[in-house]
Every structure is written in C-alpha cells, then in structure tokens.
C-alpha atoms as a PDB file:
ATOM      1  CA  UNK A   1      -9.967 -15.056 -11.809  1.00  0.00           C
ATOM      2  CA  UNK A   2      -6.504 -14.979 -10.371  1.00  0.00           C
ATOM      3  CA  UNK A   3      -5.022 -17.572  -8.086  1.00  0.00           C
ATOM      4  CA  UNK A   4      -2.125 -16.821  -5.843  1.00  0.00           C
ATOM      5  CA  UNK A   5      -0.754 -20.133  -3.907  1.00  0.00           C
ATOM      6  CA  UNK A   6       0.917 -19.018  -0.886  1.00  0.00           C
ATOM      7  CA  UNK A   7       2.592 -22.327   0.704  1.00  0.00           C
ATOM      8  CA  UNK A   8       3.712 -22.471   4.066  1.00  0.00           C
ATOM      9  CA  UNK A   9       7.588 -22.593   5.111  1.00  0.00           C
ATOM     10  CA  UNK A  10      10.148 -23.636   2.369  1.00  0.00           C
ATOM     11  CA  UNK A  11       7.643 -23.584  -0.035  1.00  0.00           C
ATOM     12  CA  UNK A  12       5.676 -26.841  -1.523  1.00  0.00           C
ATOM     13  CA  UNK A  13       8.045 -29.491  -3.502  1.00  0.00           C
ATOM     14  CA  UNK A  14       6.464 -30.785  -6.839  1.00  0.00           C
ATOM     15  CA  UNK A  15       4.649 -33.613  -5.292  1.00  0.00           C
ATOM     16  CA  UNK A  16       2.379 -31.291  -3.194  1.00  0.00           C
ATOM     17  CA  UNK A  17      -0.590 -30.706  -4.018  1.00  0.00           C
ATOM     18  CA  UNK A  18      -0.439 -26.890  -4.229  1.00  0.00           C
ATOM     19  CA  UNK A  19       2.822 -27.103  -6.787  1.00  0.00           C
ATOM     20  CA  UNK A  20       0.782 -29.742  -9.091  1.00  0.00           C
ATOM     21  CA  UNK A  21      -2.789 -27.646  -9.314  1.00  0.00           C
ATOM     22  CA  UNK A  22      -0.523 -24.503 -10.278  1.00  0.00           C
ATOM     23  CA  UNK A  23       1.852 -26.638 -13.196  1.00  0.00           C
ATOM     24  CA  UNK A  24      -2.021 -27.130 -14.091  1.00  0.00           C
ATOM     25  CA  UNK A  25      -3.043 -24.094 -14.346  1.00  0.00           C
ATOM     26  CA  UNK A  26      -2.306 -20.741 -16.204  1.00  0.00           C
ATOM     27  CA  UNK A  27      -4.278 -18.433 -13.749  1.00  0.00           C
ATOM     28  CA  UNK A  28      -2.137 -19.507 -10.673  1.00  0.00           C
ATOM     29  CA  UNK A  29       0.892 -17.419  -9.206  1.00  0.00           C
ATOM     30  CA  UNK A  30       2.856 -18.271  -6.726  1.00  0.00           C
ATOM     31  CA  UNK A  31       4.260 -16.288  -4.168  1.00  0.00           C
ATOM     32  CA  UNK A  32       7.952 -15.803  -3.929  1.00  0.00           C
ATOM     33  CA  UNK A  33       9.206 -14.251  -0.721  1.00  0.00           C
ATOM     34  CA  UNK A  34      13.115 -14.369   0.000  1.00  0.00           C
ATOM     35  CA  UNK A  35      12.831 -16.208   3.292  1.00  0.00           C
ATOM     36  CA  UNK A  36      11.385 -19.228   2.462  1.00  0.00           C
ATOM     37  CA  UNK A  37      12.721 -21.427   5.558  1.00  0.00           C
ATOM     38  CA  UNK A  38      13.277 -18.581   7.891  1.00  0.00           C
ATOM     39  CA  UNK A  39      10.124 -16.813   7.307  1.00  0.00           C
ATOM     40  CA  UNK A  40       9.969 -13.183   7.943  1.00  0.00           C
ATOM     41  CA  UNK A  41       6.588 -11.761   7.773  1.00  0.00           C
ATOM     42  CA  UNK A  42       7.261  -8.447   6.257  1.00  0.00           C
ATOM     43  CA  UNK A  43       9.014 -10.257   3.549  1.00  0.00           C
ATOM     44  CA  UNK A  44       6.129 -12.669   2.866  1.00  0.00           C
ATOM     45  CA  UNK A  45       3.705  -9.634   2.585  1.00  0.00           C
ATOM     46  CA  UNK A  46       5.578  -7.992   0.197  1.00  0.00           C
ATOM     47  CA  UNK A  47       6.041 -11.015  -2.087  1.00  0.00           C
ATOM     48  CA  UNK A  48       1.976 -11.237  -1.565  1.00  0.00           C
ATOM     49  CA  UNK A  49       1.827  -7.864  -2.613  1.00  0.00           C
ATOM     50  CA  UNK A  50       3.928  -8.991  -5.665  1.00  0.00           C
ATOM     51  CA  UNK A  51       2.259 -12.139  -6.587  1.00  0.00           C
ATOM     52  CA  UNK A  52      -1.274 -10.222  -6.324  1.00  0.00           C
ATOM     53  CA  UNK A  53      -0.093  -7.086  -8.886  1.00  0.00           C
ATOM     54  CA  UNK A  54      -2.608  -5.209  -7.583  1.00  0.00           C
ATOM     55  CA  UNK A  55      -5.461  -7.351  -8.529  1.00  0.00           C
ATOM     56  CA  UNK A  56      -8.718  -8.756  -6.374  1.00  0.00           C
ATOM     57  CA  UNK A  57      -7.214 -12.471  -6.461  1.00  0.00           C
ATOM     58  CA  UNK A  58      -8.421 -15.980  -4.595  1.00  0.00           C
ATOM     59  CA  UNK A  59      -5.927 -16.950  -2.303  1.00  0.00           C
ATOM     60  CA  UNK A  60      -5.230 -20.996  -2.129  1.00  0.00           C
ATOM     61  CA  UNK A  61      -2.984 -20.662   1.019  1.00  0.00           C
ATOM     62  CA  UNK A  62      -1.265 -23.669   2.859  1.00  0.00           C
ATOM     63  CA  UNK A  63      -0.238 -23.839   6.576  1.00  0.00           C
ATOM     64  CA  UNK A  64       1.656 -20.956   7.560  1.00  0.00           C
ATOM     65  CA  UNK A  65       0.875 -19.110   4.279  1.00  0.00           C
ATOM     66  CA  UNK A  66      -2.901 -19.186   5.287  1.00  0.00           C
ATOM     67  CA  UNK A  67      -1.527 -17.130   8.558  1.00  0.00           C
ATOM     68  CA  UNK A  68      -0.287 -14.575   6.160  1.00  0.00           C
ATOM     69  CA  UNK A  69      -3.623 -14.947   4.268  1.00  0.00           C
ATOM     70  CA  UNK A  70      -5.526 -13.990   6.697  1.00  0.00           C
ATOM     71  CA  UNK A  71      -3.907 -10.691   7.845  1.00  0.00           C
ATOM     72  CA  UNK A  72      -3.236  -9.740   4.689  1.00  0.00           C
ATOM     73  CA  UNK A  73      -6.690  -9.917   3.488  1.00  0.00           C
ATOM     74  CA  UNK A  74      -7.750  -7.688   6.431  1.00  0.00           C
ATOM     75  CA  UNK A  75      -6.042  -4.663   4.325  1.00  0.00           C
ATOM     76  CA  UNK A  76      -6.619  -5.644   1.055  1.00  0.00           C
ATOM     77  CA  UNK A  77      -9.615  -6.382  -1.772  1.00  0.00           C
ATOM     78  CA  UNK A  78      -9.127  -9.935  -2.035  1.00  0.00           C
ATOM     79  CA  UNK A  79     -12.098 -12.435  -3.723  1.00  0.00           C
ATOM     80  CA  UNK A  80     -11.775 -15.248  -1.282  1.00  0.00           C
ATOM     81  CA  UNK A  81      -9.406 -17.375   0.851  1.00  0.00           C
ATOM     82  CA  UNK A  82      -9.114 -21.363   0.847  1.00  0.00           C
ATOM     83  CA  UNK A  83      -6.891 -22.083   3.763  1.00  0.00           C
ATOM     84  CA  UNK A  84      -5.603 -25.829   3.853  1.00  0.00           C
ATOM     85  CA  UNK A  85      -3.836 -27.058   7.527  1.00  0.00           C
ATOM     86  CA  UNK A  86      -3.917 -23.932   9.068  1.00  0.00           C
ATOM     87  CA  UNK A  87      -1.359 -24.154  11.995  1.00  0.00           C
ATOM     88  CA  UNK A  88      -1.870 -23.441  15.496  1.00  0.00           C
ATOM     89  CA  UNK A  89       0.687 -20.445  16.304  1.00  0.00           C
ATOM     90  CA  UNK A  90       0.246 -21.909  20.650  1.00  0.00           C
ATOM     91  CA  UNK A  91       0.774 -25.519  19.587  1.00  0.00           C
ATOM     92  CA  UNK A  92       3.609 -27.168  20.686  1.00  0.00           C
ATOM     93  CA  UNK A  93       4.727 -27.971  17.167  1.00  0.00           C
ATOM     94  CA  UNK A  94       4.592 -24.568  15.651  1.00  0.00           C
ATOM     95  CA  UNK A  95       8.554 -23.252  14.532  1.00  0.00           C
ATOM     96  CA  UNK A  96       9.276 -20.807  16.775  1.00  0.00           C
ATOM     97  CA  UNK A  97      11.205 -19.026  13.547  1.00  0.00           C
ATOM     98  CA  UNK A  98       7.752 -18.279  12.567  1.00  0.00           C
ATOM     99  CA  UNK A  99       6.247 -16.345  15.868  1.00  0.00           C
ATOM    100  CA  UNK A 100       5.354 -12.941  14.318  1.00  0.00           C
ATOM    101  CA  UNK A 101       3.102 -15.008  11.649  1.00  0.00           C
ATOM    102  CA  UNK A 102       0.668 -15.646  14.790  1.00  0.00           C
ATOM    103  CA  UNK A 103       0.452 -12.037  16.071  1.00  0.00           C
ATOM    104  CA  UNK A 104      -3.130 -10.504  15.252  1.00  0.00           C
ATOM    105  CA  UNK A 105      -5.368 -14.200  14.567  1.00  0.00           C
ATOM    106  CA  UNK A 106      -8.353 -13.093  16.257  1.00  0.00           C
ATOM    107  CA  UNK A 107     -10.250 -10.571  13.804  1.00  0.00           C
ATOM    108  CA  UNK A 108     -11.932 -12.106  10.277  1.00  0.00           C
ATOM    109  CA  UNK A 109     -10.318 -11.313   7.164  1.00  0.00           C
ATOM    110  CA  UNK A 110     -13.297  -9.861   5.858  1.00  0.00           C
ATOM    111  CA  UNK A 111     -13.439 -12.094   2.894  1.00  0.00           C
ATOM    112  CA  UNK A 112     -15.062 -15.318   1.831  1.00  0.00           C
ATOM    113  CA  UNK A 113     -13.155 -17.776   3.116  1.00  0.00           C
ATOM    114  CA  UNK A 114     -13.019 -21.947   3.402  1.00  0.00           C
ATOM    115  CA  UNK A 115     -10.987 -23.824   5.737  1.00  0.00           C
ATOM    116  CA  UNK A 116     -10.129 -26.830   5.079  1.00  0.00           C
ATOM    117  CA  UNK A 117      -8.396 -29.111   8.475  1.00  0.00           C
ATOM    118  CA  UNK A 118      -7.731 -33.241   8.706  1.00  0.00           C
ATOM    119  CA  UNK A 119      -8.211 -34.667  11.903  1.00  0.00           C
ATOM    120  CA  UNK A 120      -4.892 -35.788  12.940  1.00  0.00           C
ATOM    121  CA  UNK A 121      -2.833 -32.616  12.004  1.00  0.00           C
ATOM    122  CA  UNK A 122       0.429 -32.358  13.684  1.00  0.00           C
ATOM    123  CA  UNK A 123       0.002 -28.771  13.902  1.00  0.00           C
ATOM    124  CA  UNK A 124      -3.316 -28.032  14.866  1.00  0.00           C
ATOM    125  CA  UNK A 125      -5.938 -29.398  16.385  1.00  0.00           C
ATOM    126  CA  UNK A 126      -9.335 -30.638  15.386  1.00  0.00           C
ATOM    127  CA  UNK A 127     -10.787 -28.001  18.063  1.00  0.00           C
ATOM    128  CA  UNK A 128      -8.436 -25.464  16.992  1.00  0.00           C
ATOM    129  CA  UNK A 129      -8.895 -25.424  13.376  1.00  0.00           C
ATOM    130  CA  UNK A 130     -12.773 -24.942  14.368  1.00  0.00           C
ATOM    131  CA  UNK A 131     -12.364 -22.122  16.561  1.00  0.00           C
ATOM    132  CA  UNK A 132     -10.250 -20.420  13.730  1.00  0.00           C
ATOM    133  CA  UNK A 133     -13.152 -21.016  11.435  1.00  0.00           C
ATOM    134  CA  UNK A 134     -15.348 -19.510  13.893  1.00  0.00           C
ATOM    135  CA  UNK A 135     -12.910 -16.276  14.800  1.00  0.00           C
ATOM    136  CA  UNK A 136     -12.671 -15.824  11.262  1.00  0.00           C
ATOM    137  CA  UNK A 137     -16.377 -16.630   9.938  1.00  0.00           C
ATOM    138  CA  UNK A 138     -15.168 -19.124   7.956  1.00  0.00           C
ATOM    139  CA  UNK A 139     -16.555 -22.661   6.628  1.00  0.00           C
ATOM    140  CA  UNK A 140     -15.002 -25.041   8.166  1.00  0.00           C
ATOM    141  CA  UNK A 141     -14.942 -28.767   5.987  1.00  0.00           C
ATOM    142  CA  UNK A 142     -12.870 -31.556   7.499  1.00  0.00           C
ATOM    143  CA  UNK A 143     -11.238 -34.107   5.349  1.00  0.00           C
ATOM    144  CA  UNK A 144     -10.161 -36.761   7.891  1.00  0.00           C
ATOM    145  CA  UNK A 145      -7.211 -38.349   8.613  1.00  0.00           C
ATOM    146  CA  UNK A 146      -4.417 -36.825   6.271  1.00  0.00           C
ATOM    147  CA  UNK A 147      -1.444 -35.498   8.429  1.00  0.00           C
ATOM    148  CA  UNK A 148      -0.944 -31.751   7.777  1.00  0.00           C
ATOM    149  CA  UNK A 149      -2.232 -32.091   3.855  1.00  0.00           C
ATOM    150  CA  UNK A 150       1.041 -31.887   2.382  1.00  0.00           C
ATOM    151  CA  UNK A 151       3.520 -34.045   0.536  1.00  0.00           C
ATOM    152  CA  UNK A 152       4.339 -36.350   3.196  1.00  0.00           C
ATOM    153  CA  UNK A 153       0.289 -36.928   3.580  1.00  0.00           C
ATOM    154  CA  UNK A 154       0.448 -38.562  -0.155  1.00  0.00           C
ATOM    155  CA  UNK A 155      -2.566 -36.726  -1.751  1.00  0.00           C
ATOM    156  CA  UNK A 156      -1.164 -36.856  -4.803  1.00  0.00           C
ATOM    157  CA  UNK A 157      -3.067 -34.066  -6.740  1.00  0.00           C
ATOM    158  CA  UNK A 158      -5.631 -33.975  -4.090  1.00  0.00           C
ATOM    159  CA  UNK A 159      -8.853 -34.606  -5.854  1.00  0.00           C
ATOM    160  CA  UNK A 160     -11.353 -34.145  -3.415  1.00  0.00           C
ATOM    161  CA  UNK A 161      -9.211 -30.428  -2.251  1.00  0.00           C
ATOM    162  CA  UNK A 162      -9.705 -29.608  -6.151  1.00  0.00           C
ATOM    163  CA  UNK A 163     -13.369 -30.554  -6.162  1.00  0.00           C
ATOM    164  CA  UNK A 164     -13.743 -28.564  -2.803  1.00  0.00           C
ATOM    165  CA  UNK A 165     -11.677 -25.254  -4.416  1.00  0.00           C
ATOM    166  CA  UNK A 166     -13.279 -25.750  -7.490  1.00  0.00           C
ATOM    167  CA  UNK A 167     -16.972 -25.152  -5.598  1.00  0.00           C
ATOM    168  CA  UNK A 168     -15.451 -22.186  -3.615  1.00  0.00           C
ATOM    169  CA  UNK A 169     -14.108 -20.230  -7.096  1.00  0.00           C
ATOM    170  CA  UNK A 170     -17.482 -20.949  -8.389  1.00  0.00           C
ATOM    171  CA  UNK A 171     -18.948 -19.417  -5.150  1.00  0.00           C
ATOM    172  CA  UNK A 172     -17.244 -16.792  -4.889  1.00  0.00           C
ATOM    173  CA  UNK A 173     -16.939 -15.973  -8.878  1.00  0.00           C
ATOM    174  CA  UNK A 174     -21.040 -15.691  -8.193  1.00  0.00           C
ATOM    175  CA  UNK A 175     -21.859 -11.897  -8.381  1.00  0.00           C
ATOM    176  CA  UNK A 176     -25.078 -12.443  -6.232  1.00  0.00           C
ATOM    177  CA  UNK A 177     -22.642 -13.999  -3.831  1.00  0.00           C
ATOM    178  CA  UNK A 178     -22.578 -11.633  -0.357  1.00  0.00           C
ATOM    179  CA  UNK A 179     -19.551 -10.320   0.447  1.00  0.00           C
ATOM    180  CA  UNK A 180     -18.024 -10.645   4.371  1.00  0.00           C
END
C-alpha cells in the first residue's frame, strides 16, 4: 500500500524519524508543498493531492501535517491516518504563520486513524491530544515523555513508532477491517 509522509513545518531533516522510515522504504512519498516554513494550506493540499496521485494511500503525518491530514481525508478515499504530535492550533506555542491549518478540527476524518501523543509535548497537551482522538474517533496511544517526537526528541529511527505503524498498516491492510 502507499505511504505518503506529510511532516509538519520545514519539513523533517534526515535524523527524524519520518525522513529515515521513508530512505527505508520504496512505498513511501513524501509530500512536497512550496511553502515549507511559511505554510500555506492551499499549497500543502495540493502537494497532498500530488504526493497521493490519485490513489487510496496511508497517511504517516507529523505535527502540523497531521492538521492537513485530517481535513484532507474528510474529502478524499484515504486507507488510514497515523498522526504523530499533533499540535494544538489554541496553544500558546502554535506559529501563528500556520492559523488557517486549525480552521475546521472538530469533525472526524472518516478514516481509520491512530494518534500517537508524548506526555510532555511543547505543543499540545496530554488532555488535548485526547480530546482530538475523541473529536476525531481516533485511537489514542501515548508514548511518554519524548518532546514533540521529532529530531530534537532523539528517537533515532523510532522503533517502538515503527512497531506501532507497522500494526496499524496491518490493520488497516485487513479487508474485514470496518471502515469509519
């Protein structure tokens, strides 16, 4: 099945964990919008639209890409969504550059989806990520204490993410699997 990695803004450097499962992997994309560090959210849909090629696709989306995720599935067939450090659009620490990405958070995406939250993100918190889970009838698995799950958190190739993704593709690769 097809993989599309939507990171959040700039983009994940080759010691996150998003850039190292795709050099690993043949059926992962990646998304390539113009406005990487001042995101524009038409721009970032299209891209989506792009990386997808018309296809029913998993989306492995990270922080503000799982924002995109999330609406974007609402319009279109998409397999299943793995959201990792989804950010709180109200929080204090969200970029402002970023605002439109929050607009329209409450509805599900109407696809399988997994979220996956540490405890001491920066950008969201603990009670936030599980009230997204809930808006969006989503599972919701902390991981503990790992910053926003990016580079700077040291995952390395994130082991226990892969085992968790790895479960969800299998899930969701499962024809008898129901459909939200």
């Amino acid at each position: 099945m097809r993989v599309v990695v939507v990171p959040g803004i700039g983009g994940s450097d080759e010691d996150h964990w998003q850039s190292r499962w795709e050099a690993d992997s043949v059926d992962m994309v990646r998304l390539e919008p113009v406005s990487w560090d001042a995101p524009e959210f038409g721009d970032w849909s299209a891209a989506l639209d792009r990386a997808t090629g018309g296809e029913r696709v998993v989306i492995v989306a990270h922080s503000l890409g799982c924002l995109l995720a999330v609406r974007w599935a609402r319009e279109h067939e998409v397999a299943g969504l793995f959201l990792v450090a989804v950010p709180d659009p109200g929080g204090a620490a969200f970029p402002r550059v970023a605002a439109d990405f929050g607009d329209d958070l409450v509805d599900p995406p109407g696809a399988p989806t997994l979220l996956i939250a540490s405890d001491d993100d920066p950008y969201c918190s603990p009670e936030r990520s599980a009230a997204f889970a809930r808006a969006w009838q989503a599972d919701l698995v902390s991981v503990g204490s790992h910053g926003h799950l990016n580079s700077a958190s040291n995952l390395g190739p994130w082991h226990e993410g892969r085992d968790l993704f790895a479960g969800f593709i299998a899930a969701v690769s499962d024809p008898q699997h129901p459909s939200t």
